[in-house]
N, C-alpha and C. Protein backbone atom coordinates (compact mmCIF):
# COMPACT_ATOMS: atom_id res chain seq x y z
N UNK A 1 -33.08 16.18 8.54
CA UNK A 1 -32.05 16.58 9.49
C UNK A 1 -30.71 16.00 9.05
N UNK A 2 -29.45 16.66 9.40
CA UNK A 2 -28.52 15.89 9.40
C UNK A 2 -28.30 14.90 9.61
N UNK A 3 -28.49 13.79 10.88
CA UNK A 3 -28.57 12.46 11.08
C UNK A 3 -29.04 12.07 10.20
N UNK A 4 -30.69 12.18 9.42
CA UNK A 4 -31.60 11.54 8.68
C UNK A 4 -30.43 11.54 7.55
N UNK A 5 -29.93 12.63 6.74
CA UNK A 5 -29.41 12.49 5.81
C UNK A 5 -28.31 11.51 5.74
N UNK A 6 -27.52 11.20 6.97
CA UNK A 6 -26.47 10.28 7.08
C UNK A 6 -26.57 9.24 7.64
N UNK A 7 -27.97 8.89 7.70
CA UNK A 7 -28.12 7.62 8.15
C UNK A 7 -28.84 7.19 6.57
N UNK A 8 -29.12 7.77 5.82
CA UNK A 8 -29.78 7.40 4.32
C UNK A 8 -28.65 6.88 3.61
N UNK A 9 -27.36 8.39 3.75
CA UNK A 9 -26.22 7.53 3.33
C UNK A 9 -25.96 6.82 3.81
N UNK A 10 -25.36 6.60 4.54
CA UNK A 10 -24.71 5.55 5.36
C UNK A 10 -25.74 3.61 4.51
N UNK A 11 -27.08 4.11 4.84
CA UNK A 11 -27.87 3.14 3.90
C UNK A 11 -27.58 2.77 2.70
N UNK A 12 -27.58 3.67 1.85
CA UNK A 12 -26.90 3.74 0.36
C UNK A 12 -26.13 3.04 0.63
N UNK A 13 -24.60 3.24 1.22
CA UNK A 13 -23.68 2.85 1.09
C UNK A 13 -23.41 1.08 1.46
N UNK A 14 -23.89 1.02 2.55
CA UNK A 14 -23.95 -0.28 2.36
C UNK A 14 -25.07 -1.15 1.68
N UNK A 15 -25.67 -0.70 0.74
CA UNK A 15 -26.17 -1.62 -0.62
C UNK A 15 -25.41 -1.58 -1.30
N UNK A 16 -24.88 -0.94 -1.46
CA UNK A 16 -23.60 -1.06 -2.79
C UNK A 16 -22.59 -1.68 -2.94
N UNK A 17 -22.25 -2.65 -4.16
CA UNK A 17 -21.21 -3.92 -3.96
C UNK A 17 -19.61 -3.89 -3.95
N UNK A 18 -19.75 -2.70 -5.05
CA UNK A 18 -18.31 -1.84 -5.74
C UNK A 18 -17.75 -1.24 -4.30
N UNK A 19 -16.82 -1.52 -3.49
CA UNK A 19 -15.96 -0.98 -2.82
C UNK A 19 -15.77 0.53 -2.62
N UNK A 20 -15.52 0.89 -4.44
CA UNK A 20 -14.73 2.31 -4.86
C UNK A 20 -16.41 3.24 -4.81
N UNK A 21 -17.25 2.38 -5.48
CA UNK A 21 -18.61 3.36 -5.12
C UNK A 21 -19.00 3.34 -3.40
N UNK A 22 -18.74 2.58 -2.59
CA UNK A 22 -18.93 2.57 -1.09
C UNK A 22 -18.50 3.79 -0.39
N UNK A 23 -16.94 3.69 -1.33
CA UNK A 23 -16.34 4.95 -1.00
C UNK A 23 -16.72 6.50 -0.94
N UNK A 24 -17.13 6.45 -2.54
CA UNK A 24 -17.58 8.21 -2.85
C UNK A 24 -19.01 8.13 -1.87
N UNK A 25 -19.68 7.28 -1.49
CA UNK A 25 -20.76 7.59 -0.27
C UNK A 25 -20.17 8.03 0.82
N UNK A 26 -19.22 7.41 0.78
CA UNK A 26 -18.45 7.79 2.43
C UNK A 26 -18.01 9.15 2.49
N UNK A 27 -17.27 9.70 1.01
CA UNK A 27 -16.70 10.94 1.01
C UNK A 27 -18.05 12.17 1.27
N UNK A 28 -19.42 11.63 0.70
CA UNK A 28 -20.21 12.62 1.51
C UNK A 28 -20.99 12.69 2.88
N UNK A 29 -20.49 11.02 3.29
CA UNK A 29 -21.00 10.93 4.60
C UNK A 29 -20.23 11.71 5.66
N UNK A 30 -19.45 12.11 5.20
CA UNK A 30 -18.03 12.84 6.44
C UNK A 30 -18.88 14.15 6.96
N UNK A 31 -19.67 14.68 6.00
CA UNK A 31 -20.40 15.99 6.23
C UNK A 31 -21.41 15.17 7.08
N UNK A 32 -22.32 14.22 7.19
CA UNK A 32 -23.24 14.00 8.09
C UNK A 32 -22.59 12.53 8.78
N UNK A 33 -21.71 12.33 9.42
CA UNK A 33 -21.23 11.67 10.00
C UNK A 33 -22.30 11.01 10.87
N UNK A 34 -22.50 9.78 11.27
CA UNK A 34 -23.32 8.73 12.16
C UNK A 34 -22.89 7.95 12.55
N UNK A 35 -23.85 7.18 13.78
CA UNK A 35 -23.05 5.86 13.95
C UNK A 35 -23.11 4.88 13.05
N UNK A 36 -21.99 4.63 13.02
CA UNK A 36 -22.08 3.37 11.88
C UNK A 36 -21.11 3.16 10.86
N UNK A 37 -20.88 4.52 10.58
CA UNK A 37 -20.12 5.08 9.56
C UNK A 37 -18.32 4.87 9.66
N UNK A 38 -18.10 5.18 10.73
CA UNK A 38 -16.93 4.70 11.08
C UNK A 38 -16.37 3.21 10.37
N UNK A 39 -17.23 2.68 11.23
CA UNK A 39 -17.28 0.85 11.04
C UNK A 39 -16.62 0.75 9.47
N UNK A 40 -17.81 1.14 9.05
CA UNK A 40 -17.74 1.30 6.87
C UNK A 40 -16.02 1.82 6.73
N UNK A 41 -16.25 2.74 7.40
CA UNK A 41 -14.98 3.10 6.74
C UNK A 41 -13.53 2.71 7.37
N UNK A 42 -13.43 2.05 8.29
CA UNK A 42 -12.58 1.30 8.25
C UNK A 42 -12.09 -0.04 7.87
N UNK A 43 -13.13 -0.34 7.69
CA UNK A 43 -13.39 -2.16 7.03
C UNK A 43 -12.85 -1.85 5.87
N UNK A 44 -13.47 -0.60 4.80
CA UNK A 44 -12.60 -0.39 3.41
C UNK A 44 -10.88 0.16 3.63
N UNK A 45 -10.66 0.84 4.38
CA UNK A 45 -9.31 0.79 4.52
C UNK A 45 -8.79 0.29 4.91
N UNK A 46 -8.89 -0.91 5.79
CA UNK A 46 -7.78 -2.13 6.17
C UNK A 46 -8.38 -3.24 5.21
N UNK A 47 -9.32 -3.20 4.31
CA UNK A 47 -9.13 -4.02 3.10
C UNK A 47 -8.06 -4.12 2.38
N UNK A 48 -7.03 -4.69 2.08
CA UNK A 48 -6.22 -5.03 1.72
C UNK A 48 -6.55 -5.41 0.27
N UNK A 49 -7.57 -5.90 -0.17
CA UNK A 49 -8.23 -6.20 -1.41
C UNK A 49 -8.91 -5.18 -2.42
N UNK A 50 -9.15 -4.39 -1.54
CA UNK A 50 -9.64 -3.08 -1.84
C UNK A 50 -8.66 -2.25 -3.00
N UNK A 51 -9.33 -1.06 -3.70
CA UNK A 51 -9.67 -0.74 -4.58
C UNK A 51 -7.97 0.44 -3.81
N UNK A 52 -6.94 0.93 -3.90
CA UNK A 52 -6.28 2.04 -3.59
C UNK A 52 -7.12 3.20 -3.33
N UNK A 53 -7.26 3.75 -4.41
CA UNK A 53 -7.96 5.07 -3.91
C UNK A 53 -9.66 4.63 -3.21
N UNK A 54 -10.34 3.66 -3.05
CA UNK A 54 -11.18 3.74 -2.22
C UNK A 54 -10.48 3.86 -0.78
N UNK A 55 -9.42 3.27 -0.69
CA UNK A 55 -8.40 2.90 0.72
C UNK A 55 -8.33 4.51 1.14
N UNK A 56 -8.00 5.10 0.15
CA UNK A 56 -7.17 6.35 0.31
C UNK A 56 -8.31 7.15 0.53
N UNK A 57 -9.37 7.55 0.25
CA UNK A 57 -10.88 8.17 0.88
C UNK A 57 -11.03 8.41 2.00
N UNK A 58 -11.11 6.09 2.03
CA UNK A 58 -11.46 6.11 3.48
C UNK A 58 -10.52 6.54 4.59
N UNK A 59 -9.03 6.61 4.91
CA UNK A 59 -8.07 7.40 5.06
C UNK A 59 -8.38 8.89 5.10
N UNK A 60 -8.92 9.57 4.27
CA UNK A 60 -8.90 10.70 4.37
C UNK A 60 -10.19 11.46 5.06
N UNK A 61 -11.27 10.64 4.59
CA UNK A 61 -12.33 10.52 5.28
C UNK A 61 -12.03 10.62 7.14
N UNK A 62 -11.55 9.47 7.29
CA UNK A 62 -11.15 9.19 8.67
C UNK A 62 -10.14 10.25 9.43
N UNK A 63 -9.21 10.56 8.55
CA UNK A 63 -8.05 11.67 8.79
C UNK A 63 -9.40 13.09 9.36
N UNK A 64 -10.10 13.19 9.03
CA UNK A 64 -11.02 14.49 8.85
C UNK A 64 -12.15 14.46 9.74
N UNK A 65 -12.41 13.54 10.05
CA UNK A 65 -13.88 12.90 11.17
C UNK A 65 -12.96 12.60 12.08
N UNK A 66 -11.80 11.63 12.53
CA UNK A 66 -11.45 10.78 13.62
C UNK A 66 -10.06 11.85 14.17
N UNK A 67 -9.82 12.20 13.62
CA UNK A 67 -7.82 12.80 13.68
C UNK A 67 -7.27 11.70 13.19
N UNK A 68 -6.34 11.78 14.29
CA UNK A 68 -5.33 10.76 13.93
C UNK A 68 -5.44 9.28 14.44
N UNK A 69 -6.53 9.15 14.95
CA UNK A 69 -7.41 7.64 15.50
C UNK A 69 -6.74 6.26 14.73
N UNK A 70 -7.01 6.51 13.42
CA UNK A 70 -6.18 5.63 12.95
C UNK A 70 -5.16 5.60 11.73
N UNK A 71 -3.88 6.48 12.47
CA UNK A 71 -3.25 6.82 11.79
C UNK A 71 -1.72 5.29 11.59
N UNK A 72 -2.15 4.44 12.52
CA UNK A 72 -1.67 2.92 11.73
C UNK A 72 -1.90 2.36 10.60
N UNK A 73 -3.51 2.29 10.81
CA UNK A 73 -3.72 1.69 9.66
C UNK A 73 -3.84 2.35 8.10
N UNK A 74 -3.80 4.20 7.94
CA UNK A 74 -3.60 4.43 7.22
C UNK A 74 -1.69 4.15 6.74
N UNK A 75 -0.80 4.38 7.80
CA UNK A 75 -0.02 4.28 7.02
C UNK A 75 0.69 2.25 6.61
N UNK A 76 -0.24 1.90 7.67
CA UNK A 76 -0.42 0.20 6.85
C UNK A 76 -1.11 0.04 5.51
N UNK A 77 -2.11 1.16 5.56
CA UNK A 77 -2.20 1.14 3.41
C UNK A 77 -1.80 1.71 2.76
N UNK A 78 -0.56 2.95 3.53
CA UNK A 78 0.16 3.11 2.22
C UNK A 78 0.85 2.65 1.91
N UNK A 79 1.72 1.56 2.60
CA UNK A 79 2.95 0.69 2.56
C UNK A 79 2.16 0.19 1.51
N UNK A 80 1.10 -0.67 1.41
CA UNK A 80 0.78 -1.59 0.54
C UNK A 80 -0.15 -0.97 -0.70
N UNK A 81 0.11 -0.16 -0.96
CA UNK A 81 -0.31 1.12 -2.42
C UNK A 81 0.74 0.86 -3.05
N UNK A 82 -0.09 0.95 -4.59
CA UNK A 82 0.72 1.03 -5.64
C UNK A 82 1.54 2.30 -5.88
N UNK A 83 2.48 2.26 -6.37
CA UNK A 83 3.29 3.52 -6.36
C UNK A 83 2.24 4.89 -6.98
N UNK A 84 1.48 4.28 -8.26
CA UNK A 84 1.10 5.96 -8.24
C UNK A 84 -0.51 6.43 -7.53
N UNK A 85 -0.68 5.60 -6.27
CA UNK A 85 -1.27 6.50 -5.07
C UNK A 85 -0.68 6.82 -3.38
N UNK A 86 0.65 6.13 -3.77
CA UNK A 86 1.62 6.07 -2.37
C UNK A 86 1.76 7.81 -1.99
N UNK A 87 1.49 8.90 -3.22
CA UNK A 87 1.81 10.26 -2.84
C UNK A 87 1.11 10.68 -1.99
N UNK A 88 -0.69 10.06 -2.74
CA UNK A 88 -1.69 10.62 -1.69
C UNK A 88 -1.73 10.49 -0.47
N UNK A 89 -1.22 8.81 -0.06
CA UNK A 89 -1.16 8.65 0.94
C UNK A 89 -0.53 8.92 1.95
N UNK A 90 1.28 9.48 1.55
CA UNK A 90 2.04 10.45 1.86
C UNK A 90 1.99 11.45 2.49
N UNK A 91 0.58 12.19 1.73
CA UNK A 91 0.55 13.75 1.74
C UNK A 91 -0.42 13.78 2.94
N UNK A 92 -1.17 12.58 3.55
CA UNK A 92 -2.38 12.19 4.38
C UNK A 92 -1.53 12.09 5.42
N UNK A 93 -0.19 11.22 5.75
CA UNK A 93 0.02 11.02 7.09
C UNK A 93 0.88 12.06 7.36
N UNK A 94 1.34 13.04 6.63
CA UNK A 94 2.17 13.95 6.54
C UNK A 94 1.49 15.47 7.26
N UNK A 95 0.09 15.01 7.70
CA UNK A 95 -0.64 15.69 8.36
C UNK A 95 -0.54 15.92 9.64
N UNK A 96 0.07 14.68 10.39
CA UNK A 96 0.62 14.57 11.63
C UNK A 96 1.70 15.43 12.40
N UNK A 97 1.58 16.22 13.15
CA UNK A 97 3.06 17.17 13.15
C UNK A 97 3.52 16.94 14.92
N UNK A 98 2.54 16.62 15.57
CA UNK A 98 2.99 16.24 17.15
C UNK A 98 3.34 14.55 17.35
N UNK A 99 3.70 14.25 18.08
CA UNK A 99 4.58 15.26 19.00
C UNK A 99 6.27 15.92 18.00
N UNK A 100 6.29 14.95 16.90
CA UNK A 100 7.77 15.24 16.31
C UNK A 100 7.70 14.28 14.91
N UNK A 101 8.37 15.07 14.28
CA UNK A 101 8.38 14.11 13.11
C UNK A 101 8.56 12.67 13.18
N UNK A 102 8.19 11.87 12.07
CA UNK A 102 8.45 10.57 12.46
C UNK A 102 9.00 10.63 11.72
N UNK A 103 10.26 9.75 12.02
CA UNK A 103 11.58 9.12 10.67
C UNK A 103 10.73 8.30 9.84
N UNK A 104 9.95 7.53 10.01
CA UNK A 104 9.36 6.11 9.29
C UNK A 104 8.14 6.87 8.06
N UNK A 105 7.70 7.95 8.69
CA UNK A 105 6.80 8.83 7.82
C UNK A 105 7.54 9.23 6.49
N UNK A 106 8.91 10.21 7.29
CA UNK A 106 9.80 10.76 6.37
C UNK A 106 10.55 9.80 5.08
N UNK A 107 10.95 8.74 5.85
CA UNK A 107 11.40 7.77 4.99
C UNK A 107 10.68 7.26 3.80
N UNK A 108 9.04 6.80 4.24
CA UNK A 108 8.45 6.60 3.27
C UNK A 108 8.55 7.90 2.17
N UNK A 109 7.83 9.09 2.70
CA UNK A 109 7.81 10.39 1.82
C UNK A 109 8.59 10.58 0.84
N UNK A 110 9.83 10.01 1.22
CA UNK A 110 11.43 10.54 0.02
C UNK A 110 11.27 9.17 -0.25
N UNK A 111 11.36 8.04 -0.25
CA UNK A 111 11.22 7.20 -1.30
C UNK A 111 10.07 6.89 -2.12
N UNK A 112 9.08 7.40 -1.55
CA UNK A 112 8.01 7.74 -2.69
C UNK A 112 8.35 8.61 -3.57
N UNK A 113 9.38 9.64 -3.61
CA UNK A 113 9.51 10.88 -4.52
C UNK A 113 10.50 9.96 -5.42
N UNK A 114 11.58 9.44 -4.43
CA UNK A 114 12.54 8.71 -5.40
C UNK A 114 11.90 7.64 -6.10
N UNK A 115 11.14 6.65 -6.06
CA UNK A 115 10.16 5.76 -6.86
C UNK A 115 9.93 6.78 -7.78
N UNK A 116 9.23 8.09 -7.86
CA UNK A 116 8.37 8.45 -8.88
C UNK A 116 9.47 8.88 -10.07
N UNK A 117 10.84 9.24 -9.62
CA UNK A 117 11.32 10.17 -10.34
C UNK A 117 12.52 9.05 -10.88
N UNK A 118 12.57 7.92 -10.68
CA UNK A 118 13.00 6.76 -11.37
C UNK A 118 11.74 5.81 -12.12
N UNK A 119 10.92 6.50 -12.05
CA UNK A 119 9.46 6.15 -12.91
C UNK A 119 9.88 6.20 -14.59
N UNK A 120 8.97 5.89 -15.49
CA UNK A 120 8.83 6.21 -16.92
C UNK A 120 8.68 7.39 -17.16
N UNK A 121 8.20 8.18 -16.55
CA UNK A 121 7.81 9.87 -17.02
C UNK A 121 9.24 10.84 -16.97
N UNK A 122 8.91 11.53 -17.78
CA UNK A 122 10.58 12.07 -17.73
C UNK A 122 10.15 13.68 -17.51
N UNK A 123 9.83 14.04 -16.48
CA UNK A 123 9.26 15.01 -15.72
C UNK A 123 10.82 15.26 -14.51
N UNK A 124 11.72 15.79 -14.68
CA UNK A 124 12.14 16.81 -13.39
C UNK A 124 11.69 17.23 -12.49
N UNK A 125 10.61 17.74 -12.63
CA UNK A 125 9.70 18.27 -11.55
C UNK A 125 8.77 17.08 -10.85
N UNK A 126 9.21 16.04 -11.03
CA UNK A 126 8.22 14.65 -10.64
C UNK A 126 8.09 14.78 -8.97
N UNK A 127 7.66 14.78 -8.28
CA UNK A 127 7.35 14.75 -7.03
C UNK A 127 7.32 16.13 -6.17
N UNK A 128 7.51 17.00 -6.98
CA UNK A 128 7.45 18.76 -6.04
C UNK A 128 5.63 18.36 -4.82
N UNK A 129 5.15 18.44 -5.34
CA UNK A 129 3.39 18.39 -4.06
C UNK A 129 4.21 17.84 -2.99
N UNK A 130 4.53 16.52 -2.95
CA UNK A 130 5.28 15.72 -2.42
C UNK A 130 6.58 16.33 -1.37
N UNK A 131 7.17 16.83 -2.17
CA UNK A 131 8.01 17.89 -1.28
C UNK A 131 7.44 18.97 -0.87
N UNK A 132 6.89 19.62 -1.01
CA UNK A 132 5.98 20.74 -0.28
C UNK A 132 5.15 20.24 0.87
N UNK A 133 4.75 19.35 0.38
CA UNK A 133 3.93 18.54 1.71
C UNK A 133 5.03 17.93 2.93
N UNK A 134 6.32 17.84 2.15
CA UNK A 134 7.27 17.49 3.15
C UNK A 134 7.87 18.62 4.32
N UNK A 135 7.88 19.55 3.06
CA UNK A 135 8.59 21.12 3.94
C UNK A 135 7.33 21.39 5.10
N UNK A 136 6.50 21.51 4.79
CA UNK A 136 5.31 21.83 5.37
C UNK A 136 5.99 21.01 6.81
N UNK A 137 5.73 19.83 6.47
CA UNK A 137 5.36 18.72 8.17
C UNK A 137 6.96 19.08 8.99
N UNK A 138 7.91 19.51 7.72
CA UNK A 138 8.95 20.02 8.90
C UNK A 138 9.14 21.64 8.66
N UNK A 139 8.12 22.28 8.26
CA UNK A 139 8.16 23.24 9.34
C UNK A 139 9.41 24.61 7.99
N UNK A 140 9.61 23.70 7.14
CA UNK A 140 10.94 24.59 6.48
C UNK A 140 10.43 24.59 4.52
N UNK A 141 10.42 25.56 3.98
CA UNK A 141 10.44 25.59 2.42
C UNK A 141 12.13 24.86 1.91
N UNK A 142 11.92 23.90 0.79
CA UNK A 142 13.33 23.81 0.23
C UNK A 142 13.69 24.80 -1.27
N UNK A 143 12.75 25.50 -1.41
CA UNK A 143 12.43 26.52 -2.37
C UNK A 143 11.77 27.84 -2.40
N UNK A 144 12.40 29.40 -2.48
CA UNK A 144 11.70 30.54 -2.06
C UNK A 144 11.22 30.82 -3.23
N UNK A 145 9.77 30.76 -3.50
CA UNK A 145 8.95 31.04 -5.08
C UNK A 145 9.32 32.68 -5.24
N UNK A 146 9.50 33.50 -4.24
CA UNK A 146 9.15 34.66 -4.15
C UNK A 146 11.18 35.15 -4.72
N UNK A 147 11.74 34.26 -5.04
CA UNK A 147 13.40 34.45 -5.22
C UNK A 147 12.98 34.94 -6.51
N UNK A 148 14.29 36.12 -7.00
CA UNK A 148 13.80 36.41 -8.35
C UNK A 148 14.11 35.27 -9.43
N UNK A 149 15.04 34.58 -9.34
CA UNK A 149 15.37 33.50 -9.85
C UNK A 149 14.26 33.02 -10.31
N UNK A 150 13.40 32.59 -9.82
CA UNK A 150 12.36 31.77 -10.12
C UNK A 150 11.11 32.40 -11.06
N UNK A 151 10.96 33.71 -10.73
CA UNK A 151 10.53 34.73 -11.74
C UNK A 151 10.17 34.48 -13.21
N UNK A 152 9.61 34.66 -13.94
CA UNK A 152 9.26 34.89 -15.41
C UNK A 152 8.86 35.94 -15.83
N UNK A 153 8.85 36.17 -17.17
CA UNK A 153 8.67 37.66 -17.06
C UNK A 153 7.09 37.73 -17.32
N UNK A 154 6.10 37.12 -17.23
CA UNK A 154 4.79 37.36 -17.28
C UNK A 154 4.48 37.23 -15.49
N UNK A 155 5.47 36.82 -14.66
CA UNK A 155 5.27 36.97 -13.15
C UNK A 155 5.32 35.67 -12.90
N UNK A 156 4.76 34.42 -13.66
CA UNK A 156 4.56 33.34 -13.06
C UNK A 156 5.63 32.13 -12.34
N UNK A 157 5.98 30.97 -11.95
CA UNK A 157 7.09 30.51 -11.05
C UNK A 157 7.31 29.83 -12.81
N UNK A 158 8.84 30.25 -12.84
CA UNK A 158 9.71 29.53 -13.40
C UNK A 158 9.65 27.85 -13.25
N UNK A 159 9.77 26.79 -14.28
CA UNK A 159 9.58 25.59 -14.01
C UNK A 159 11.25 25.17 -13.44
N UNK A 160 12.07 25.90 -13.27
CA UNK A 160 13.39 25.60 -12.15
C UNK A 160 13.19 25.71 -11.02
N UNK A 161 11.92 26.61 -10.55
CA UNK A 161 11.61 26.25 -8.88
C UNK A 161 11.03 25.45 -8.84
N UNK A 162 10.54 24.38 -9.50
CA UNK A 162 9.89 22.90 -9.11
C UNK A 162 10.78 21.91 -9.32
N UNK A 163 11.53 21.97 -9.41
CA UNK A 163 12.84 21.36 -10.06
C UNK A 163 13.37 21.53 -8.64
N UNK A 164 13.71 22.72 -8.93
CA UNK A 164 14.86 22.96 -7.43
C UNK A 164 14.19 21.97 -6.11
N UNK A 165 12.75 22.52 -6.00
CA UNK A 165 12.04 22.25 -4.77
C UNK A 165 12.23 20.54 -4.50
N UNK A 166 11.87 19.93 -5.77
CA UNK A 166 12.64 18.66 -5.23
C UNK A 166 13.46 18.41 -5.13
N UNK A 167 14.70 19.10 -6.04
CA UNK A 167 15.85 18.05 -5.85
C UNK A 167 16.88 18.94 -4.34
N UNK A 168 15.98 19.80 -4.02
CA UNK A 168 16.86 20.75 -3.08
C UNK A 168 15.93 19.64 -1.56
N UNK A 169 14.73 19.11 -1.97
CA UNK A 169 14.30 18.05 -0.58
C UNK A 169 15.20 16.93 -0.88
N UNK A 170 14.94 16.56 -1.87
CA UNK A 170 16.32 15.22 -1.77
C UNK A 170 17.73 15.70 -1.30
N UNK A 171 18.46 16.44 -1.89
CA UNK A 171 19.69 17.16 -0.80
C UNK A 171 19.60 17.30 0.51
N UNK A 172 18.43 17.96 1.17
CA UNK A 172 18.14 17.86 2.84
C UNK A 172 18.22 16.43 3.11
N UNK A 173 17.02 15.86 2.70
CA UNK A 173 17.03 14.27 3.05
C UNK A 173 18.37 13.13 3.20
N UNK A 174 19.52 13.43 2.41
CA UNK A 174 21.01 12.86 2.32
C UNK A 174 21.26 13.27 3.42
N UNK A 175 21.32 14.56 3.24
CA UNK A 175 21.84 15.17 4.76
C UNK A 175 21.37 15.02 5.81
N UNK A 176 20.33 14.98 5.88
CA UNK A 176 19.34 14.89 7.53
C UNK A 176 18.72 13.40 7.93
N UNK A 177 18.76 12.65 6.94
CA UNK A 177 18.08 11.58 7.01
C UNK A 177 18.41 10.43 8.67
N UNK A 178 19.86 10.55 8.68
CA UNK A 178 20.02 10.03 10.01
C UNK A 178 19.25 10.34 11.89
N UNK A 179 19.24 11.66 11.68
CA UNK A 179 18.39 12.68 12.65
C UNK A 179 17.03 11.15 12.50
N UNK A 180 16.76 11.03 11.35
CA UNK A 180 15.27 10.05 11.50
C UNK A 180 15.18 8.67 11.69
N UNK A 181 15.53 8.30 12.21
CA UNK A 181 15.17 6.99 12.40
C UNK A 181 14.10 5.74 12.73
N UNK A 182 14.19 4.99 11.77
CA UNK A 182 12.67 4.01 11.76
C UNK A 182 12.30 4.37 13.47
């Protein structure tokens, strides 16, 4: 039965010492959810010691079983993520759309893009997901794929609409950023 199966995981999972393997149990316990399971998976995401992307699982895990139950303590681990899983975590609380945007969400979001794109990689297009996931939570595109501009001639999106798409969210963000406040 379902229970049986997620109470086996759920078993598995706590024999296991590795954090990040605790995790990928958890990512299939979400399908047979139990009691118990919860517990697990919040203990790994307010681990602070913990592994990032096990954090970020259990986060998403939880995002998907709980709602927004504990949508503190996910964004208490993304504050404390290394920059290159702060997106995921981004793109997780960025899920939230009631009652109103949060400034403190938004804020993180664009300085995660700005971190990445003052990064080593010399990518232009460094943070577009990131902005899409932003347009999304407010509701607005900062880029129309469907513009001919963006066009190629085999049909596919021009690499200037990923370009644009961020640096046209960073332009909103200058501009709008006050509207948000911590």
């Amino acid at each position: 039965t379902k229970e049986e199966k997620g109470a086996a995981l759920l078993d598995m999972m706590r024999r296991e010492e590795n954090v990040y393997s605790k995790a990928r149990f958890l990512f299939d316990l979400k399908f047979y959810w139990v009691d118990g399971a919860e517990f697990e998976a919040t203990s790994i995401l307010k681990d602070s010691k913990a592994e990032s992307l096990a954090r970020e699982i259990s986060a998403q895990v939880l995002l998907d079983v709980t709602g927004m139950k504990y949508y503190e303590e996910i964004y208490a681990a993304a504050v404390e993520a290394p920059l290159e899983k702060q997106a995921g975590f981004a793109q997780l609380l960025l899920r939230k759309r009631e009652p109103e945007p949060e400034g403190r969400v938004l804020r993180y979001a664009f300085a995660v893009i700005q971190a990445q794109r003052a990064g080593p990689t010399d990518r232009p297009d460094q943070g577009y997901g990131l902005a899409v996931s932003i347009g999304n939570y407010l509701g607005t595109e900062f880029a129309k794929q469907s513009d001919p501009k963006y066009k190629t001639e085999n049909g596919s999106a021009h690499p200037a609409f990923f370009i644009d798409t961020v640096e046209n969210a960073l332009r909103w963000w200058e501009s709008n950023k006050g509207a948000y406040p911590q």
